[in-house]
PDB file of N, CA and C in Angstrom:
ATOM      1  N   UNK A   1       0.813  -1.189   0.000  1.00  0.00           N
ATOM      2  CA  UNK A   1       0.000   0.000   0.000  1.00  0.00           C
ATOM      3  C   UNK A   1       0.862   1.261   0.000  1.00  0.00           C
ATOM      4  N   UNK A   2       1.980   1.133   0.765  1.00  0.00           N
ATOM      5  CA  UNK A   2       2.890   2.323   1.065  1.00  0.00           C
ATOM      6  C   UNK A   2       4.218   1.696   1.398  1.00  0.00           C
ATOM      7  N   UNK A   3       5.626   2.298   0.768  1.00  0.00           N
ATOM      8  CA  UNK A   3       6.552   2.578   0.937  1.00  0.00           C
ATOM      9  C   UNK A   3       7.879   3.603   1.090  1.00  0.00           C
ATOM     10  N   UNK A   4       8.462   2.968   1.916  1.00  0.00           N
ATOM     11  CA  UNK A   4       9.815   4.229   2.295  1.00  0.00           C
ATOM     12  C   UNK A   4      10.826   4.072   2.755  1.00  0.00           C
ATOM     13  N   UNK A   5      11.647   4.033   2.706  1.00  0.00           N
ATOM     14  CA  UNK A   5      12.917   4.034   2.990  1.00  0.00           C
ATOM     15  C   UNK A   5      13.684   4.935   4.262  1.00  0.00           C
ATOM     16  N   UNK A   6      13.841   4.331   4.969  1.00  0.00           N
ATOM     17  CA  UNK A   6      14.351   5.217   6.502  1.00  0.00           C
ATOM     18  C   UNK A   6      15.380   5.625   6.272  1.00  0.00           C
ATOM     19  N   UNK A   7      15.696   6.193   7.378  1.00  0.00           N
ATOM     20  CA  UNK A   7      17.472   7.409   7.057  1.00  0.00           C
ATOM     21  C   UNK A   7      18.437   6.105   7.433  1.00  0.00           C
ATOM     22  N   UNK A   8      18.310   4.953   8.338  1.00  0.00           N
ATOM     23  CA  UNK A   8      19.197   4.249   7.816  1.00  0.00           C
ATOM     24  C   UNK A   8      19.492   3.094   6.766  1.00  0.00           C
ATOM     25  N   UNK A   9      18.363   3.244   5.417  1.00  0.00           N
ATOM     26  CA  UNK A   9      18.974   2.475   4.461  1.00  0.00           C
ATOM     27  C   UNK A   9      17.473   1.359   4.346  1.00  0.00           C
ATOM     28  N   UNK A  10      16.743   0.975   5.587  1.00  0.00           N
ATOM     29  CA  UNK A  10      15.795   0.347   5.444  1.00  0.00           C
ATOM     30  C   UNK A  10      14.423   0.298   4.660  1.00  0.00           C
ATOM     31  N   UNK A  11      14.546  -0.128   3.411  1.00  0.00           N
ATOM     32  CA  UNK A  11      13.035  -0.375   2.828  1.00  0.00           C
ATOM     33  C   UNK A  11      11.581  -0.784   4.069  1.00  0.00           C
ATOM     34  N   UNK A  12      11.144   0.266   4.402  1.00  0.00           N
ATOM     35  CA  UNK A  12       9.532  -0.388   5.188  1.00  0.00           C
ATOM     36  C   UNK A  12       8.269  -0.117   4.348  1.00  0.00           C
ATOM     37  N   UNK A  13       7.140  -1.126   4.857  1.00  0.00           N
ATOM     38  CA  UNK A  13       5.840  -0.837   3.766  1.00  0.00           C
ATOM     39  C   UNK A  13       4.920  -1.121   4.657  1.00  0.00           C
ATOM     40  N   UNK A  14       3.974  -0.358   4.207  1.00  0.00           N
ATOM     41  CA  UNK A  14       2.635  -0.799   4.944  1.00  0.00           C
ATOM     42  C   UNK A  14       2.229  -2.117   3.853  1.00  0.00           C
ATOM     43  N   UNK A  15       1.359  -2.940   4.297  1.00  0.00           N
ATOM     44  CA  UNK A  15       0.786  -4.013   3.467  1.00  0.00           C
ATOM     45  C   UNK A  15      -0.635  -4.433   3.916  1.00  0.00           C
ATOM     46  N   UNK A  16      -0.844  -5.193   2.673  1.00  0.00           N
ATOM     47  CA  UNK A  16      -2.487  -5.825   2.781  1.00  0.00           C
ATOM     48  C   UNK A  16      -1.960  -6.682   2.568  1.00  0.00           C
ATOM     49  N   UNK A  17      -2.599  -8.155   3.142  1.00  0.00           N
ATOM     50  CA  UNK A  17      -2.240  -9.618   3.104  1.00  0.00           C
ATOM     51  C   UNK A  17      -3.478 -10.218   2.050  1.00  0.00           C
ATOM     52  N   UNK A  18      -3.401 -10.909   0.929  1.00  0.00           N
ATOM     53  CA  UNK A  18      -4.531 -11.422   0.276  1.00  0.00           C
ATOM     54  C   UNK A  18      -4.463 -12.749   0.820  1.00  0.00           C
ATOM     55  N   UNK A  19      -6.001 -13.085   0.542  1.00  0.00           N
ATOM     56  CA  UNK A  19      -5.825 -14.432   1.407  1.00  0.00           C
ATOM     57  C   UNK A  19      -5.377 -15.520   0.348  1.00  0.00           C
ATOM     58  N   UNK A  20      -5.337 -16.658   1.134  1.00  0.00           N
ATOM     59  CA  UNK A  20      -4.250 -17.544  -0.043  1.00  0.00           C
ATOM     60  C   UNK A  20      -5.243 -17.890  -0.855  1.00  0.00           C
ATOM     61  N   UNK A  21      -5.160 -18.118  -1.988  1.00  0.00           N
ATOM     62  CA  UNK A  21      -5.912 -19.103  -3.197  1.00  0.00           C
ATOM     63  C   UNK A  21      -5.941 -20.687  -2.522  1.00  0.00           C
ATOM     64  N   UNK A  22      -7.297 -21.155  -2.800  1.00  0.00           N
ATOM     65  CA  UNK A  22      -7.724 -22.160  -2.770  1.00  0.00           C
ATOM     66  C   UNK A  22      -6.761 -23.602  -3.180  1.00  0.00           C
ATOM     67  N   UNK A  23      -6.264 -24.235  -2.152  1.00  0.00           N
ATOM     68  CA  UNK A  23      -5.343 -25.453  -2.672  1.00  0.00           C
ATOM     69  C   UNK A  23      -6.215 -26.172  -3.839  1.00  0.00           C
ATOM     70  N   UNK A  24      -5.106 -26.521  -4.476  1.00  0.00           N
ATOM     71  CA  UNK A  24      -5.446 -27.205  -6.015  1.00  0.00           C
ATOM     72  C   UNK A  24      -4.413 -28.558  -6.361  1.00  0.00           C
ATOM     73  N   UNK A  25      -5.218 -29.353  -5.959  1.00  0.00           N
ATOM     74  CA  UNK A  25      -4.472 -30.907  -6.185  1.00  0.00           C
ATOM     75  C   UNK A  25      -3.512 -30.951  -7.652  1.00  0.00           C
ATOM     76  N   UNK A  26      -2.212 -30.994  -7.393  1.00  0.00           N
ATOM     77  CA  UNK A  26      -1.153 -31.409  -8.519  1.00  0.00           C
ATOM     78  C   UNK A  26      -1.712 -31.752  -9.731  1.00  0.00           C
ATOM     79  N   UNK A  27      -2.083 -31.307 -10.946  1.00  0.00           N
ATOM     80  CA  UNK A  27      -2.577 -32.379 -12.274  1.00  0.00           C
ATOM     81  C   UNK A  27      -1.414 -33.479 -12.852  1.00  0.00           C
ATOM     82  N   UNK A  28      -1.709 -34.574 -13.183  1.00  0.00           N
ATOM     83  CA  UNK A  28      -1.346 -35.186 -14.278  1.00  0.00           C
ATOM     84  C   UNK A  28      -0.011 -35.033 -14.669  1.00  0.00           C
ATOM     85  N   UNK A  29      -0.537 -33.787 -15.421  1.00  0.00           N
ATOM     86  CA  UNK A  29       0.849 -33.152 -16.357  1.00  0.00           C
ATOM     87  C   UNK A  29       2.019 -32.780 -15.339  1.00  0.00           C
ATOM     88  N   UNK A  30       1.923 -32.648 -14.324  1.00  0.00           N
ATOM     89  CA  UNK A  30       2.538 -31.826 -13.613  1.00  0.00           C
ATOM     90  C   UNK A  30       3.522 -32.742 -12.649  1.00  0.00           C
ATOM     91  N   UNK A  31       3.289 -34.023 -12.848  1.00  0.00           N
ATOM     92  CA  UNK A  31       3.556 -35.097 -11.422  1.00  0.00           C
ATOM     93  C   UNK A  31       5.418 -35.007 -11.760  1.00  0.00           C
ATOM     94  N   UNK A  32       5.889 -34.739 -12.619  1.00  0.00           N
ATOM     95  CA  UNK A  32       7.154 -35.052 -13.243  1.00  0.00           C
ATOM     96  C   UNK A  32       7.856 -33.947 -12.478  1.00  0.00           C
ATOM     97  N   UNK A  33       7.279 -32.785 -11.647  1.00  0.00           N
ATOM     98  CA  UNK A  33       7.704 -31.858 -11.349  1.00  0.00           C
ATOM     99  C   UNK A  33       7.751 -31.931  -9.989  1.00  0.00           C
ATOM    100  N   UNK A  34       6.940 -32.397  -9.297  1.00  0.00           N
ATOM    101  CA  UNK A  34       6.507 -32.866  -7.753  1.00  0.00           C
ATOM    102  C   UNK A  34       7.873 -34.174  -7.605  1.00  0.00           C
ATOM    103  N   UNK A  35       8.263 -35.169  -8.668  1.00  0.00           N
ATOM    104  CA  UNK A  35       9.231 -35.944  -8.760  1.00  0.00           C
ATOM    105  C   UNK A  35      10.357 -35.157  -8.406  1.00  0.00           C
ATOM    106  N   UNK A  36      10.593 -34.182  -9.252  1.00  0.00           N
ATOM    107  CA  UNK A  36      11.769 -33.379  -9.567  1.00  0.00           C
ATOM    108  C   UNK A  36      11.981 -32.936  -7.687  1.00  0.00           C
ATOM    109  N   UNK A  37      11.280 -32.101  -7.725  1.00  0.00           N
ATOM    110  CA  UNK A  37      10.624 -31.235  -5.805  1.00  0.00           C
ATOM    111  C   UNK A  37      11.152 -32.382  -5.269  1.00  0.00           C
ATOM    112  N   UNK A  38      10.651 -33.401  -5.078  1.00  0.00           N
ATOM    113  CA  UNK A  38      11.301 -34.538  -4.253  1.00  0.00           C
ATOM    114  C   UNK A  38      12.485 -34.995  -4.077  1.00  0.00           C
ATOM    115  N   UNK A  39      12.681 -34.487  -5.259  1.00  0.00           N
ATOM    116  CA  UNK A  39      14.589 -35.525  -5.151  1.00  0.00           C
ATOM    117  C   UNK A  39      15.304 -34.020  -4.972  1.00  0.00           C
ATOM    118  N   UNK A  40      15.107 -32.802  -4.885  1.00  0.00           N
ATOM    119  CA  UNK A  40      15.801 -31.686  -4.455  1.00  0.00           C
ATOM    120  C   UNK A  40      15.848 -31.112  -3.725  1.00  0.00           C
ATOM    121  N   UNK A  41      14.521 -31.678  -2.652  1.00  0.00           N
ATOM    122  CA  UNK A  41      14.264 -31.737  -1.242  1.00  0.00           C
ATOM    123  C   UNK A  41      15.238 -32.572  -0.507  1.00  0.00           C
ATOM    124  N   UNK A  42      15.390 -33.927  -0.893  1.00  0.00           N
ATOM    125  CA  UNK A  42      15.724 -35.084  -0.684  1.00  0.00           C
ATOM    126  C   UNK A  42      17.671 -34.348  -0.588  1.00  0.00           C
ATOM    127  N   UNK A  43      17.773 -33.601  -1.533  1.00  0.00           N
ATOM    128  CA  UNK A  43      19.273 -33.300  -1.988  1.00  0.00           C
ATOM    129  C   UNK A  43      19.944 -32.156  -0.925  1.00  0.00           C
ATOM    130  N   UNK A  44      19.214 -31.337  -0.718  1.00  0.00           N
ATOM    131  CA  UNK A  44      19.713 -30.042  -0.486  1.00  0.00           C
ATOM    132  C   UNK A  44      19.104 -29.994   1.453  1.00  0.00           C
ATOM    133  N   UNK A  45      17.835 -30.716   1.809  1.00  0.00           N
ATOM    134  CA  UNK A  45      17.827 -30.927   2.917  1.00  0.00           C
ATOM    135  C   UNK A  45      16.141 -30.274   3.122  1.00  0.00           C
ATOM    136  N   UNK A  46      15.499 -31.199   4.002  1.00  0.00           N
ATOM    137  CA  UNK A  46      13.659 -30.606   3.858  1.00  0.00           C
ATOM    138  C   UNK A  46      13.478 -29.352   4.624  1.00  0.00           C
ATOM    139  N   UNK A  47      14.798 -29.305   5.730  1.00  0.00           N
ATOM    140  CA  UNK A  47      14.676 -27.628   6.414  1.00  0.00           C
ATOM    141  C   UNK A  47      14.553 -26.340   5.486  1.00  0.00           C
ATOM    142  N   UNK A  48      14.789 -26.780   4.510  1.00  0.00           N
ATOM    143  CA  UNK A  48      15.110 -25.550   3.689  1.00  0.00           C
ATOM    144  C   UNK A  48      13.608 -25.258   2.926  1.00  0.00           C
ATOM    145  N   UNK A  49      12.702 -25.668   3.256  1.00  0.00           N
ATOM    146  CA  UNK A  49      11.098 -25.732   2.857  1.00  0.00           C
ATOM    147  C   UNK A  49      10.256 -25.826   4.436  1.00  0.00           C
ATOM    148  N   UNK A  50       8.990 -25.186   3.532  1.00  0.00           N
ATOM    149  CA  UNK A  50       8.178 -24.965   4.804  1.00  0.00           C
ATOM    150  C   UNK A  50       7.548 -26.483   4.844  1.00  0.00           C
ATOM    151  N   UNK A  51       7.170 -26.747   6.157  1.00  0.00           N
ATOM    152  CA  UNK A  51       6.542 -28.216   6.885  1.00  0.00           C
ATOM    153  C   UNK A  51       5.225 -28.046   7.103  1.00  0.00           C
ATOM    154  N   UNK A  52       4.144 -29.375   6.769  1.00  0.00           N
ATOM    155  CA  UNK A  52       5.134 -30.386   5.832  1.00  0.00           C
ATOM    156  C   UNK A  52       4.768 -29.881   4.754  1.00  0.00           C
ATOM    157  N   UNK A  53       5.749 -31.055   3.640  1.00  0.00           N
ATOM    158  CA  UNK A  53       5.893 -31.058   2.290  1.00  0.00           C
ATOM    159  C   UNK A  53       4.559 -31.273   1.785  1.00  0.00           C
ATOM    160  N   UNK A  54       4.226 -30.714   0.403  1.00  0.00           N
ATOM    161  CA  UNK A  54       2.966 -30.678  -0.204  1.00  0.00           C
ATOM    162  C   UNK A  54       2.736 -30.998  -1.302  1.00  0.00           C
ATOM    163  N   UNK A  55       3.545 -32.142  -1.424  1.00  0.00           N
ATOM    164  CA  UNK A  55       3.766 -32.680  -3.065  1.00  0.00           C
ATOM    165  C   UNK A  55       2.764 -32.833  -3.940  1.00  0.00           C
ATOM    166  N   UNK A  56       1.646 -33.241  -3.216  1.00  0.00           N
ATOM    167  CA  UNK A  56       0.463 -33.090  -4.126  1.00  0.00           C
ATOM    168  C   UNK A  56      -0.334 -31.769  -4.200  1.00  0.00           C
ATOM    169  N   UNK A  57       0.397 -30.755  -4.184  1.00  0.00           N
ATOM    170  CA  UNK A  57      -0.615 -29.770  -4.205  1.00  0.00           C
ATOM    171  C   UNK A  57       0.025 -28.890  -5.395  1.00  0.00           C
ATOM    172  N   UNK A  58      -0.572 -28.085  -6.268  1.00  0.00           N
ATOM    173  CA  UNK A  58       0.132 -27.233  -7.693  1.00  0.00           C
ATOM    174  C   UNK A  58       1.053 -26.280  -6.783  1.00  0.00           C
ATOM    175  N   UNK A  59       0.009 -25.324  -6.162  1.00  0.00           N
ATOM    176  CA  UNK A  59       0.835 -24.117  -5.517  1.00  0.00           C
ATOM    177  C   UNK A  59       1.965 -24.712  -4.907  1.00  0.00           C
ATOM    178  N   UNK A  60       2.010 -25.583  -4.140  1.00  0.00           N
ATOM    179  CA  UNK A  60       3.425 -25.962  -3.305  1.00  0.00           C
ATOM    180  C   UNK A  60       4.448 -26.100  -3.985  1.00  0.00           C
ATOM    181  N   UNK A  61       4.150 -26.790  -4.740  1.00  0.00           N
ATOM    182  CA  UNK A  61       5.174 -27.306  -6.233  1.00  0.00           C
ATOM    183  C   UNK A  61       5.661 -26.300  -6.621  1.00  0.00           C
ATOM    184  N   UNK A  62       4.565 -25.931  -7.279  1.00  0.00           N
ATOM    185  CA  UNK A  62       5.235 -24.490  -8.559  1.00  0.00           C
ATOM    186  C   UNK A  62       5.750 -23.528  -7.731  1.00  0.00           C
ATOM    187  N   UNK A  63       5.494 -22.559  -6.366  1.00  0.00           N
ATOM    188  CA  UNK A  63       6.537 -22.441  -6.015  1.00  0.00           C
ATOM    189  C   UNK A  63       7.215 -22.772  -5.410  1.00  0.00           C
ATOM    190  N   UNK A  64       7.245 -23.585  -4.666  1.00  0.00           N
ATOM    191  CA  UNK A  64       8.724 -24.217  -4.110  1.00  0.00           C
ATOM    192  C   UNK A  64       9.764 -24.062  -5.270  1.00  0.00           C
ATOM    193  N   UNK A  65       9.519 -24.901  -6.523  1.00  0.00           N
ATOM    194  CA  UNK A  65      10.248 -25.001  -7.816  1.00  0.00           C
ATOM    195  C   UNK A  65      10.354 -23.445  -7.946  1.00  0.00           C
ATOM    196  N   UNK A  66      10.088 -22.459  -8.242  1.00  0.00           N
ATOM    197  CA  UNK A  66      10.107 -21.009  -8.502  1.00  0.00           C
ATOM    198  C   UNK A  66      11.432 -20.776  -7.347  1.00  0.00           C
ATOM    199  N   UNK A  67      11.174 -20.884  -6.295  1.00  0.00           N
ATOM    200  CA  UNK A  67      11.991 -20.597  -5.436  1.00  0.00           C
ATOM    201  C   UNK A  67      13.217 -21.077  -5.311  1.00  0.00           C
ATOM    202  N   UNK A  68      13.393 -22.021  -5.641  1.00  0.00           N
ATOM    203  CA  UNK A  68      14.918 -22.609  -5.203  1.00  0.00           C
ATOM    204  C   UNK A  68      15.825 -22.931  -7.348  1.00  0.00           C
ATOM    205  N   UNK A  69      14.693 -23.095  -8.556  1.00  0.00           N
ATOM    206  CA  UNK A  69      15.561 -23.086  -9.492  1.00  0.00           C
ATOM    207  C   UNK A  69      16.446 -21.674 -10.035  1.00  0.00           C
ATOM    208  N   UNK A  70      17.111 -21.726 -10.895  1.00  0.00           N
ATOM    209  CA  UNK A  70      18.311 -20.584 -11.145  1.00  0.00           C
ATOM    210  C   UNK A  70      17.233 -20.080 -12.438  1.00  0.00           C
ATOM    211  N   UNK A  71      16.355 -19.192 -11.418  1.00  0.00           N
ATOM    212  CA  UNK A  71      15.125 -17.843 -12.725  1.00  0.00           C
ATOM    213  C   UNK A  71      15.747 -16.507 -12.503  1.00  0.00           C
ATOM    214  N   UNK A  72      15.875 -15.951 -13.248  1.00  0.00           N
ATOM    215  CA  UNK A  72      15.891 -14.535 -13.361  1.00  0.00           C
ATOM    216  C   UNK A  72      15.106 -13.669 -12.211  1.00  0.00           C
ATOM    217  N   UNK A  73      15.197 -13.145 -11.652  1.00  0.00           N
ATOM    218  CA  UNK A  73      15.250 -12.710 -10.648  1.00  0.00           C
ATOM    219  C   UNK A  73      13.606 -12.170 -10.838  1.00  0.00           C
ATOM    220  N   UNK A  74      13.202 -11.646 -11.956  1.00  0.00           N
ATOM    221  CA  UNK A  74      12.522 -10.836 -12.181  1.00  0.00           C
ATOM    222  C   UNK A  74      11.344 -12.049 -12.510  1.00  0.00           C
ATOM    223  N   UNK A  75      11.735 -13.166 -12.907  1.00  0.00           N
ATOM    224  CA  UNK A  75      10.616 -14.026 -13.283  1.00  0.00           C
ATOM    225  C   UNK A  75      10.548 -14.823 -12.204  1.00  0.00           C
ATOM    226  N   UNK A  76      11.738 -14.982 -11.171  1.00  0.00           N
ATOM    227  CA  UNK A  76      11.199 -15.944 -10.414  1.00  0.00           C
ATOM    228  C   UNK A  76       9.906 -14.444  -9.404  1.00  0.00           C
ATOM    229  N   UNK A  77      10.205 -13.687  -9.199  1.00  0.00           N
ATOM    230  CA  UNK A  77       9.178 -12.731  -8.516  1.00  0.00           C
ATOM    231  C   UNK A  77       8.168 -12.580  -9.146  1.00  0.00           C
ATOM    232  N   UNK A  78       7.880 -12.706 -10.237  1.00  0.00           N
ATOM    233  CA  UNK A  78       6.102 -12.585 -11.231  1.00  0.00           C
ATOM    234  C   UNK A  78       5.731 -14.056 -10.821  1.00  0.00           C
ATOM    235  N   UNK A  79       6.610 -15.564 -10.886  1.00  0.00           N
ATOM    236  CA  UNK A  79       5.975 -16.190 -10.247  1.00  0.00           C
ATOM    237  C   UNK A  79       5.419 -16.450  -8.851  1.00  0.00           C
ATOM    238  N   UNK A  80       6.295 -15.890  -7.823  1.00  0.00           N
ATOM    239  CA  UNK A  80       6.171 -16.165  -6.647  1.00  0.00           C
ATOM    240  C   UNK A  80       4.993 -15.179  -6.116  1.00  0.00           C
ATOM    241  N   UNK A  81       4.422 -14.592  -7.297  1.00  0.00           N
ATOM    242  CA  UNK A  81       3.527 -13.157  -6.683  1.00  0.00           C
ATOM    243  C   UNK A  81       2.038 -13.658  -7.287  1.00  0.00           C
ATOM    244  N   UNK A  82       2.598 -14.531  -8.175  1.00  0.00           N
ATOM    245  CA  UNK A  82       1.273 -15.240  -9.370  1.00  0.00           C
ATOM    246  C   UNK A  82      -0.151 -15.848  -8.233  1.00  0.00           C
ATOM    247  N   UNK A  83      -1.148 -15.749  -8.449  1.00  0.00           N
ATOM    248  CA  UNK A  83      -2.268 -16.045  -7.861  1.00  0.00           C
ATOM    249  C   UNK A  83      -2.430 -17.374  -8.412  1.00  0.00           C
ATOM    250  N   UNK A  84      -2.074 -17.884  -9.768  1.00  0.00           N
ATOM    251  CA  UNK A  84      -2.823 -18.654 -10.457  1.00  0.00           C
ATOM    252  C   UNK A  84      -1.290 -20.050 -10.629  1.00  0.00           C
ATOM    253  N   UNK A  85      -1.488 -20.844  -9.383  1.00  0.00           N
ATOM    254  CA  UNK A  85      -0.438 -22.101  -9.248  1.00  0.00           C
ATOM    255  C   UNK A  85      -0.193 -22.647 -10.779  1.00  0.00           C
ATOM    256  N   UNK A  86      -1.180 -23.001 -11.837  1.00  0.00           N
ATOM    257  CA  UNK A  86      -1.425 -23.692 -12.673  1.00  0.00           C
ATOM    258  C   UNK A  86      -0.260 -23.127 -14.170  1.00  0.00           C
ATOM    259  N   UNK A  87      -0.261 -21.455 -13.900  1.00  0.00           N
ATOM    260  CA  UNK A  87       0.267 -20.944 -14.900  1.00  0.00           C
ATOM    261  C   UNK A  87       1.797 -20.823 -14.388  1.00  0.00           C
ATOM    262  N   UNK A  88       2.150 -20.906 -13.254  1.00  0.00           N
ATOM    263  CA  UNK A  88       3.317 -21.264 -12.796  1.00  0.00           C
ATOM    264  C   UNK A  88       4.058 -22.314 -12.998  1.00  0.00           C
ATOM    265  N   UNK A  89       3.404 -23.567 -12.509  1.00  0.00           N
ATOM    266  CA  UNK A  89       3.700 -24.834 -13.030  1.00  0.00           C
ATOM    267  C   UNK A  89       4.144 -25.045 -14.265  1.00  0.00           C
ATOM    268  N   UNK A  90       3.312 -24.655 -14.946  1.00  0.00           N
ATOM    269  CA  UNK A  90       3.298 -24.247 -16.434  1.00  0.00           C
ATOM    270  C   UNK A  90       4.448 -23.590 -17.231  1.00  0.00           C
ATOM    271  N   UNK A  91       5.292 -22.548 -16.400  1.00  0.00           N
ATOM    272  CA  UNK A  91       6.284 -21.314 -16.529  1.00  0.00           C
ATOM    273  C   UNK A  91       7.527 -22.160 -16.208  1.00  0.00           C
ATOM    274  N   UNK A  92       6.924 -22.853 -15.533  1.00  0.00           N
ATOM    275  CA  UNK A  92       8.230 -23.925 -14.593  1.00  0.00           C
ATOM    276  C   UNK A  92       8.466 -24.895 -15.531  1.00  0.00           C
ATOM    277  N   UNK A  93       7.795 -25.273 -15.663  1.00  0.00           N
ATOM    278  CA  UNK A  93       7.681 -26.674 -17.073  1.00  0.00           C
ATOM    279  C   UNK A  93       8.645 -26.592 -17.996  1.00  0.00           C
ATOM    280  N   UNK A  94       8.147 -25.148 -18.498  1.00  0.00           N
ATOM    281  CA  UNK A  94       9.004 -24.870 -20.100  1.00  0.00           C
ATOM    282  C   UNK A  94      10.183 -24.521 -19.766  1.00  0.00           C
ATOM    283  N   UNK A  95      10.481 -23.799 -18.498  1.00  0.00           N
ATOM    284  CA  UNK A  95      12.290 -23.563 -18.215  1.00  0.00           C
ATOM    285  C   UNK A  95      12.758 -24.832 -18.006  1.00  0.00           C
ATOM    286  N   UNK A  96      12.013 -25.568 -17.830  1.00  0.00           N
ATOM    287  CA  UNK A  96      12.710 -27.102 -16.716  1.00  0.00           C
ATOM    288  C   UNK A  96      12.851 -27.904 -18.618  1.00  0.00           C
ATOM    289  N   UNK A  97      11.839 -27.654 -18.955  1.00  0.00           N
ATOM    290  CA  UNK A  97      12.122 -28.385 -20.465  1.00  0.00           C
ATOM    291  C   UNK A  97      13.443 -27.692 -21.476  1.00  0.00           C
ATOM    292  N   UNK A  98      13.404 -26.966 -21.447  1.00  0.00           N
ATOM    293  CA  UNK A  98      14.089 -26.201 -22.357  1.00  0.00           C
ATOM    294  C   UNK A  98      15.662 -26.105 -22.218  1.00  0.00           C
ATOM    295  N   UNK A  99      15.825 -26.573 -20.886  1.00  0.00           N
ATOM    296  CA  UNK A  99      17.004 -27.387 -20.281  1.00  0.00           C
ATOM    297  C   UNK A  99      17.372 -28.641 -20.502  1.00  0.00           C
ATOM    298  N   UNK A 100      16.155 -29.107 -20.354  1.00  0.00           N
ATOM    299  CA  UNK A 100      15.906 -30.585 -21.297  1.00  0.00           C
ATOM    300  C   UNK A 100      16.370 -31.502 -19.534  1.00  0.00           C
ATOM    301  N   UNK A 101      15.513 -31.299 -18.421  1.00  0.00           N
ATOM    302  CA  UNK A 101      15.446 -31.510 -17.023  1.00  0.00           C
ATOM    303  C   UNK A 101      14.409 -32.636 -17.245  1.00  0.00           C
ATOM    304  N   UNK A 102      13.223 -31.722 -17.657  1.00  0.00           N
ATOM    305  CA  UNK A 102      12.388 -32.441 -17.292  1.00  0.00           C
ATOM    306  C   UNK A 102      11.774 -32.970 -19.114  1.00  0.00           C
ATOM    307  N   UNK A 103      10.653 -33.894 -19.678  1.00  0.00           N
ATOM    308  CA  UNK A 103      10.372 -33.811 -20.437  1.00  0.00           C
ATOM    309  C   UNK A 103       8.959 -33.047 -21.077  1.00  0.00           C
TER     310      UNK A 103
END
């Protein structure tokens, strides 16, 4: 709603909290990615994610994945701000493909 910057250097904001979007069970298409989430959980350590894990759920996935792969700074923040889990997943997909990660 409002921001400013204090005399020593600190960004502060007033904020509105939206409430979360409705959990949305993982699709289909998407399970290859919840795989992926698993074994990089499994790698890097489950502290490093919020508890518990939510493998079957889109939003958890897509960002968790948003959060921890190497995105552009600017895209991983349009995802992590995204309302809509599905088009994330989705965003995630084609970087993870295009790497040739996932298929």
């Amino acid at each position: 709603l409002e921001q400013w910057t204090a005399k020593s250097g600190l960004v502060q904001a007033h904020i509105e909290l939206d409430d979360p979007p409705t959990p949305l069970p993982l699709p289909e298409e998407y399970e290859d990615l919840g795989t992926l989430l698993e074994k990089i959980i499994a790698k890097i350590g489950a502290a490093r994610f919020s508890s518990p894990p939510r493998l079957d759920l889109a939003g958890w996935v897509g960002y968790r994945l948003a959060e921890v792969l190497p995105l552009e700074l600017d895209v991983k923040q349009r995802l992590l701000e995204s309302r809509d889990p599905l088009a994330a997943l989705s965003e995630v997909k084609i970087f993870l493909q295009s790497r040739q990660v996932v298929l």
